[in-house]
PDB file of N, CA and C in Angstrom:
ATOM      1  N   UNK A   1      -3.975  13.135 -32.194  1.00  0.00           N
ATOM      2  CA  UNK A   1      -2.582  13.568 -31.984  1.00  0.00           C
ATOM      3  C   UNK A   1      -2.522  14.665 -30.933  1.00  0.00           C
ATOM      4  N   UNK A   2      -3.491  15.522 -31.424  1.00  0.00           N
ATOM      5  CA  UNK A   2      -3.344  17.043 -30.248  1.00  0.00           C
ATOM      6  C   UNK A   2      -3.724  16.194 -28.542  1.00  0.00           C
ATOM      7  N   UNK A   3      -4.701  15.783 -28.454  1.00  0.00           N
ATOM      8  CA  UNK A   3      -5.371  14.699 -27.344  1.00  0.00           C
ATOM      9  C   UNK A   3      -4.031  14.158 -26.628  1.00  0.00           C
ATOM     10  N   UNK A   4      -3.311  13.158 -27.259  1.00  0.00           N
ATOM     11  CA  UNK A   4      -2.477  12.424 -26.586  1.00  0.00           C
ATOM     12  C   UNK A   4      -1.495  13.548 -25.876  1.00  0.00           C
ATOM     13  N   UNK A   5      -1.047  14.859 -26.982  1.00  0.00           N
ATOM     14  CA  UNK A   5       0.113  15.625 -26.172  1.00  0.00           C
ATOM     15  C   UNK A   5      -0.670  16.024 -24.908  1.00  0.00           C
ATOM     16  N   UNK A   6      -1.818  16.570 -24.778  1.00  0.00           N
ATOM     17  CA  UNK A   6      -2.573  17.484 -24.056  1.00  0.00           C
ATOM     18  C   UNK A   6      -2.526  16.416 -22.749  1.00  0.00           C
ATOM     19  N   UNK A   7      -3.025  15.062 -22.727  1.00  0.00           N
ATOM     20  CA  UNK A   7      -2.642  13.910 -22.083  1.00  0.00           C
ATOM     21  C   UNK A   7      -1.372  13.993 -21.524  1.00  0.00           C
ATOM     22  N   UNK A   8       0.010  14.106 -22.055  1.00  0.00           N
ATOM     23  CA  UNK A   8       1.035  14.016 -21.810  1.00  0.00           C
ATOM     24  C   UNK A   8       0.998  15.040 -20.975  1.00  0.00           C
ATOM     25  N   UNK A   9       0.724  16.314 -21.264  1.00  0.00           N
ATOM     26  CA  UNK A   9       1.065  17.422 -20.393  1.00  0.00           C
ATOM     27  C   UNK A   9       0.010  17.396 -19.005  1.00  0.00           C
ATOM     28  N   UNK A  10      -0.669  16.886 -18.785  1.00  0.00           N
ATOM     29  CA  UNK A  10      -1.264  16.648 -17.606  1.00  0.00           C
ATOM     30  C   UNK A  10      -0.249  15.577 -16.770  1.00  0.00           C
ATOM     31  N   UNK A  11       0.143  14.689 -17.290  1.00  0.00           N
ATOM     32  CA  UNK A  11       1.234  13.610 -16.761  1.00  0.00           C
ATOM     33  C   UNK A  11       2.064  14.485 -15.980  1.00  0.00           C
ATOM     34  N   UNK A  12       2.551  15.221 -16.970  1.00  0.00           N
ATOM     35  CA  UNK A  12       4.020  15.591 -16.743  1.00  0.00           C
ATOM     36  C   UNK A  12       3.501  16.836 -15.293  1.00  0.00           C
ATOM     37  N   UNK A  13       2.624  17.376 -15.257  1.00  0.00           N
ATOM     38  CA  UNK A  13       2.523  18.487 -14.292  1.00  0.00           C
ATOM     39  C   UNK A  13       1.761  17.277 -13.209  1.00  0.00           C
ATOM     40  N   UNK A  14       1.181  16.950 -12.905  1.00  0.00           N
ATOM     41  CA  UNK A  14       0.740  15.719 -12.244  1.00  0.00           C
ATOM     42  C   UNK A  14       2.289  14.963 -11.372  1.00  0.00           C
ATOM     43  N   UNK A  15       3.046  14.552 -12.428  1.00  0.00           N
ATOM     44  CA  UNK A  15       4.242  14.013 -11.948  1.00  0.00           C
ATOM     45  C   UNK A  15       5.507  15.102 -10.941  1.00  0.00           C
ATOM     46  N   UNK A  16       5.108  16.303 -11.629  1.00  0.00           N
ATOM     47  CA  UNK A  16       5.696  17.663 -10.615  1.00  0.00           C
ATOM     48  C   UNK A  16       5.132  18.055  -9.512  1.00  0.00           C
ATOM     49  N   UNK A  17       4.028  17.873  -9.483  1.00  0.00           N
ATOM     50  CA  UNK A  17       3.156  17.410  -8.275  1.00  0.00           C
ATOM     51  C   UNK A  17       3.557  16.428  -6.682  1.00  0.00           C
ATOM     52  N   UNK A  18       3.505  15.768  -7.495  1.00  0.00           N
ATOM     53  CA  UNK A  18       3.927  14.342  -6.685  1.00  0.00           C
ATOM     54  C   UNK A  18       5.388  14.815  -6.146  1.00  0.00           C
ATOM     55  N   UNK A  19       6.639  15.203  -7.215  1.00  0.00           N
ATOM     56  CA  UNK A  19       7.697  15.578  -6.859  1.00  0.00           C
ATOM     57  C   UNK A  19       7.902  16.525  -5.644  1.00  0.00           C
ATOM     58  N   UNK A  20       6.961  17.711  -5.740  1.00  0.00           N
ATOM     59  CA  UNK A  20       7.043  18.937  -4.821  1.00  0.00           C
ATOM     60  C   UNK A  20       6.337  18.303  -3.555  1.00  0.00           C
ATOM     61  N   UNK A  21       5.253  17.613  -3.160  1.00  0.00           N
ATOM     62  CA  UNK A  21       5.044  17.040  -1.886  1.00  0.00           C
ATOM     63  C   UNK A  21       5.820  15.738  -1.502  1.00  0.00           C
ATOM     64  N   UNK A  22       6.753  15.249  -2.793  1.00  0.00           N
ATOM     65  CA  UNK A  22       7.907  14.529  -1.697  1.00  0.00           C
ATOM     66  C   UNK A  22       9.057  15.230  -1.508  1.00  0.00           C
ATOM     67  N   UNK A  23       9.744  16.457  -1.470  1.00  0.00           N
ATOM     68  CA  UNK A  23      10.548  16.959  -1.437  1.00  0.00           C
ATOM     69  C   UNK A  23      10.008  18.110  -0.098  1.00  0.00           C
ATOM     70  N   UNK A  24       8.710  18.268   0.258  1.00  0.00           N
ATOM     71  CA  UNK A  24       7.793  18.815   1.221  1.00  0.00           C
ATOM     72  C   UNK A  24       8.093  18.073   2.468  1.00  0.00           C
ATOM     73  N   UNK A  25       7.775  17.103   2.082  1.00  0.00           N
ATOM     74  CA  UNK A  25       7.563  15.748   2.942  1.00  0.00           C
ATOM     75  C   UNK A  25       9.172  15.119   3.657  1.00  0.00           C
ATOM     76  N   UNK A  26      10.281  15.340   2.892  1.00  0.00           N
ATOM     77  CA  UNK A  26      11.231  15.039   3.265  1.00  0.00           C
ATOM     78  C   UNK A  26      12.106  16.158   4.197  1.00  0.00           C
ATOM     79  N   UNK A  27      11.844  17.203   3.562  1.00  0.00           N
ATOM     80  CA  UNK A  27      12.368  18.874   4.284  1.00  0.00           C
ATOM     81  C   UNK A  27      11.227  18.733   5.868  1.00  0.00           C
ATOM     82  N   UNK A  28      10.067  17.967   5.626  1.00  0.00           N
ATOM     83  CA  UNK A  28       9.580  18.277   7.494  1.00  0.00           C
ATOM     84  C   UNK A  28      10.517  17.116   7.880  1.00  0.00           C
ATOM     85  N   UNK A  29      10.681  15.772   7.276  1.00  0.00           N
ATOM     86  CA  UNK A  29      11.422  14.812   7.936  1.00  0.00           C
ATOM     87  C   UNK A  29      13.084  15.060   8.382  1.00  0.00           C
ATOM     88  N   UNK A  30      13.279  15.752   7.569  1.00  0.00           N
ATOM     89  CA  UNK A  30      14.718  16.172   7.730  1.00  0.00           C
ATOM     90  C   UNK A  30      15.059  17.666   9.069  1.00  0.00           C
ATOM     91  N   UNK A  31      13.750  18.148   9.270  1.00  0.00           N
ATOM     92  CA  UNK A  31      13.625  19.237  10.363  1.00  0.00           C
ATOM     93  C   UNK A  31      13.269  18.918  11.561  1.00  0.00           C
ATOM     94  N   UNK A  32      12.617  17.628  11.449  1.00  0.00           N
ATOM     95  CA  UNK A  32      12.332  16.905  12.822  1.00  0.00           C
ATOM     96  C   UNK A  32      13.179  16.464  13.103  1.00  0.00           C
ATOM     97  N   UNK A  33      14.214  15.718  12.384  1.00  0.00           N
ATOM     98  CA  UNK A  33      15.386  15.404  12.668  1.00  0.00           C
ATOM     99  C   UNK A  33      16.273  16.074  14.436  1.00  0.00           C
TER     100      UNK A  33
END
């Protein structure tokens, strides 16, 4: 039980991850503009 949350919480910061270098990624695309 503890395993799977501890699992989950790697997801979830993993997935905030991903979020902050496409929101990175779109702010240079949107400045090259």
């Amino acid at each position: 039980m503890h395993q799977n949350r501890h699992k989950l919480e790697l997801n979830l910061s993993y997935g905030r991850r991903i979020l902050r270098v496409q929101n990175t990624i779109a702010s240079q695309v949107l400045a090259g503009d």
